[in-house]
Protein backbone atom coordinates (compact mmCIF):
# COMPACT_ATOMS: atom_id res chain seq x y z
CA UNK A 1 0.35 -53.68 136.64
CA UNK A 2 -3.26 -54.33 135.63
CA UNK A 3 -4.61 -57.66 134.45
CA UNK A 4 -7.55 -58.94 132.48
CA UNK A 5 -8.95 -61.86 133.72
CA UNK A 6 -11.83 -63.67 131.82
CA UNK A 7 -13.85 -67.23 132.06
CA UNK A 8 -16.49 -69.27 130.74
CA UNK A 9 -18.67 -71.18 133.35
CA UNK A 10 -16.36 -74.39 133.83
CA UNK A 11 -13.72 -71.53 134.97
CA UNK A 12 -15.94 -69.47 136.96
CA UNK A 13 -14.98 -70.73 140.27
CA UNK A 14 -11.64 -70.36 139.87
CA UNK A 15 -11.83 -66.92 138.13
CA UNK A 16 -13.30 -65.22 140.96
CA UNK A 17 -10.74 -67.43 143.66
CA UNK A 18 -7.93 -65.92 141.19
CA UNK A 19 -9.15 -62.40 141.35
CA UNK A 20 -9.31 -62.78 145.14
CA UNK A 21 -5.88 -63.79 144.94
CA UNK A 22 -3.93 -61.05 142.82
CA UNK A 23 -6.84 -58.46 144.77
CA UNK A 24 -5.10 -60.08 148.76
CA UNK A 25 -2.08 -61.57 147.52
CA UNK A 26 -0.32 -59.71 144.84
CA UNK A 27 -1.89 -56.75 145.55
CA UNK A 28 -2.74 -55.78 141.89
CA UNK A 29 -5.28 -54.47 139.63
CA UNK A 30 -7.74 -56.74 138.03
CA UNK A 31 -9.84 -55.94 135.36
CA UNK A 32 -12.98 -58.91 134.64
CA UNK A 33 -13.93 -59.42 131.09
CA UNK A 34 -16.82 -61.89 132.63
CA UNK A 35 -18.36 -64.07 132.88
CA UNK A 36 -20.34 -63.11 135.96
CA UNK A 37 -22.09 -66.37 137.01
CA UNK A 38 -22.09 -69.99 136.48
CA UNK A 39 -24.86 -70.16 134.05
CA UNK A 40 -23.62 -72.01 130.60
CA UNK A 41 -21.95 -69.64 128.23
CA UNK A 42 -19.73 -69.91 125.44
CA UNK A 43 -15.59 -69.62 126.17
CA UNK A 44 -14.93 -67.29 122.68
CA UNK A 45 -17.34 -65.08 123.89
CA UNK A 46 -14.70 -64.26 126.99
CA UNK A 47 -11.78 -65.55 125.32
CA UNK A 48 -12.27 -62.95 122.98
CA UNK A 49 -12.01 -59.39 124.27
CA UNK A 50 -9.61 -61.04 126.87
CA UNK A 51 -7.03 -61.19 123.73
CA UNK A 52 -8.46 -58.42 122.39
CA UNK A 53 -6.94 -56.26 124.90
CA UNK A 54 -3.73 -58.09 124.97
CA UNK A 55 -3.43 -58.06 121.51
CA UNK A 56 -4.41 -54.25 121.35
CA UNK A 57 -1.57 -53.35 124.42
CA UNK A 58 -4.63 -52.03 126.92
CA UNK A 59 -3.21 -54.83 129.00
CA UNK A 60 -0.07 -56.30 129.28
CA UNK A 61 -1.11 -60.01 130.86
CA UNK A 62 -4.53 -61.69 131.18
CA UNK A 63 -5.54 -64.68 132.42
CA UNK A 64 -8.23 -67.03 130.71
CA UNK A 65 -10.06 -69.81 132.60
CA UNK A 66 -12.37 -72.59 131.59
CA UNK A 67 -13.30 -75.99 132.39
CA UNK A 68 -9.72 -77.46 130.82
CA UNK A 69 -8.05 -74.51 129.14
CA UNK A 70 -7.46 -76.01 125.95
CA UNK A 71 -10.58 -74.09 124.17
CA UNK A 72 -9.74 -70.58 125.31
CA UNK A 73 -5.63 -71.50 124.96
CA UNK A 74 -7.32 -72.08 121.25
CA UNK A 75 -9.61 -68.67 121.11
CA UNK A 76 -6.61 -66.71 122.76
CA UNK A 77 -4.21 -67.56 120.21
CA UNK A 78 -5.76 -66.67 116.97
CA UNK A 79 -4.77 -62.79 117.56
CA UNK A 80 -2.04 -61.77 116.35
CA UNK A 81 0.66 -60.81 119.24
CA UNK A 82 -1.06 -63.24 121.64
CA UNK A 83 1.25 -66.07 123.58
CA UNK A 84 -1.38 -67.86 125.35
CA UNK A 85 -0.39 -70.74 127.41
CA UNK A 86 -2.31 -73.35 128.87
CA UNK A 87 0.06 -74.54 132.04
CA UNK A 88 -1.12 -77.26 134.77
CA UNK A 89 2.52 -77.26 136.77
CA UNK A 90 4.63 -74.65 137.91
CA UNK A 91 7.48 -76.08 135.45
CA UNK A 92 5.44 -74.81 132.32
CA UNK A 93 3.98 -71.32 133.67
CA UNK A 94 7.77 -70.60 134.22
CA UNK A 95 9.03 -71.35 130.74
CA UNK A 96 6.42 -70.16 129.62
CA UNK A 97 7.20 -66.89 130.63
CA UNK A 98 10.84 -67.29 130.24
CA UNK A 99 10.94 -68.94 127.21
CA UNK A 100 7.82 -67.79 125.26
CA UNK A 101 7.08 -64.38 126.83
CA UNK A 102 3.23 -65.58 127.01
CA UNK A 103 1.38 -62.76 127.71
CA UNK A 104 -2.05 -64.65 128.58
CA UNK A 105 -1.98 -67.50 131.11
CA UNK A 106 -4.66 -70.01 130.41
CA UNK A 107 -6.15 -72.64 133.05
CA UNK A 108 -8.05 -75.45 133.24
CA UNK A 109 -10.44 -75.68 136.45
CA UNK A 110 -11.60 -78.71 136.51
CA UNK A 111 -8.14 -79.98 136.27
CA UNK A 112 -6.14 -77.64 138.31
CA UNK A 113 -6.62 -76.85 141.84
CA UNK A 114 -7.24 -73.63 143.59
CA UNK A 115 -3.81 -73.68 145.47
CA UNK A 116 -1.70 -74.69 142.35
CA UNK A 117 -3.40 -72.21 140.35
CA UNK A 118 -2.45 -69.68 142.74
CA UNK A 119 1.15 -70.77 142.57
CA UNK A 120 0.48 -71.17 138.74
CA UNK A 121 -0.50 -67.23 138.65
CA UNK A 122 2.39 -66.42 141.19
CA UNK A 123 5.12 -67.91 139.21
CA UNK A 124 4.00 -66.58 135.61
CA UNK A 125 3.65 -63.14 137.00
CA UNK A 126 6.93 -63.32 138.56
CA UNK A 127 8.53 -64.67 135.20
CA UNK A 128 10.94 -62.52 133.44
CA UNK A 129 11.77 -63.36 129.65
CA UNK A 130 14.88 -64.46 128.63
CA UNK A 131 15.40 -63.19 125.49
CA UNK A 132 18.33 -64.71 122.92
CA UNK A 133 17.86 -67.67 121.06
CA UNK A 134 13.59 -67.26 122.89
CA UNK A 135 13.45 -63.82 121.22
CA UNK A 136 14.70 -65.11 117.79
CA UNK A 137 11.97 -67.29 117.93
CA UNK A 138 9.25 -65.19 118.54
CA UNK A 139 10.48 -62.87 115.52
CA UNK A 140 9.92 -66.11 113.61
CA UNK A 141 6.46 -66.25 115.22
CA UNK A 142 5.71 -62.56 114.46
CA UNK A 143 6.61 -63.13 110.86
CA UNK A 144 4.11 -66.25 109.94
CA UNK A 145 1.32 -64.22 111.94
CA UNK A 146 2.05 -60.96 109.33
CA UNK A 147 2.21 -63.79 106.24
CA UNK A 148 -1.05 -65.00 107.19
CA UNK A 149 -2.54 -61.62 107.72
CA UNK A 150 -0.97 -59.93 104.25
CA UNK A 151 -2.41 -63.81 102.56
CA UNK A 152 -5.65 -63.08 104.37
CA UNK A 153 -6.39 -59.31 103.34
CA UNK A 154 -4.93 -60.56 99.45
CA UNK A 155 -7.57 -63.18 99.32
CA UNK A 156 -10.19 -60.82 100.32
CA UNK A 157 -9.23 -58.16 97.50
CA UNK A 158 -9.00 -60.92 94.69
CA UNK A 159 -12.42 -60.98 95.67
């Protein structure tokens, strides 16, 4: 399994504990999207090609960190075929595995700790979907992200 793992500078910290983690731990590829310091940066910038990827089937799971999650859970899930989710307990990175199939877990570092993340990453990865009455919904999902797009690309040949 490989994953993409990407931060701003509020995630930094944790990004590179993370890596260290699935590197020791889980004993899996890890592919950085960046950033590659601490210096101020902006979160789409890594958000971005993060979902990108996803979104394009390169990878099957990322990870996205900055300072609370909530902007790249934001950036992440404007792509089509993205299920981002921003989880701070164990309770949520397991449904949302199991329930929503997320494909990108998102983290907040200044409000969760190294050792919960860890167990954060552990659980999500370890997650199996459950399908049923979760994959009915996600069909649902899948069908207001092509209305959108197919509204989108009319409105730009009315033009």
């Amino acid at each position: 399994m490989k994953i993409i793992i990407g931060s701003d500078h509020g995630g930094f910290e944790l990004k590179e504990s993370i890596k260290q983690f699935l590197s020791d731990d889980i004993k899996t590829d890890i592919y950085d999207a960046g950033t590659f310091n601490s210096e101020s940066v902006d979160y789409p910038d890594f958000g971005c090609p993060v979902a990108e990827k996803i979104q394009s089937g390169e990878f099957e799971k990322g990870i996205l960190i900055c300072g609370t999650g909530i902007g790249m859970s934001i950036v992440a899930n404007r792509f089509p075929n993205v299920r981002a989710a921003l989880c701070h307990d164990v309770y949520t990175a397991r449904m949302s595995k199991e329930h929503n199939d997320a494909n990108i877990l998102v983290m907040g570092e200044r409000v969760t700790g190294k050792d919960l993340a860890e167990e954060l990453v552990r659980v999500w990865l370890a997650g199996k979907f459950q399908g049923g009455r979760h994959q009915r919904r996600l069909e649902k999902i899948a069908d207001i992200e092509k209305a959108i797009c197919s509204a989108q690309v009319e409105g730009i040949a009315e033009r």
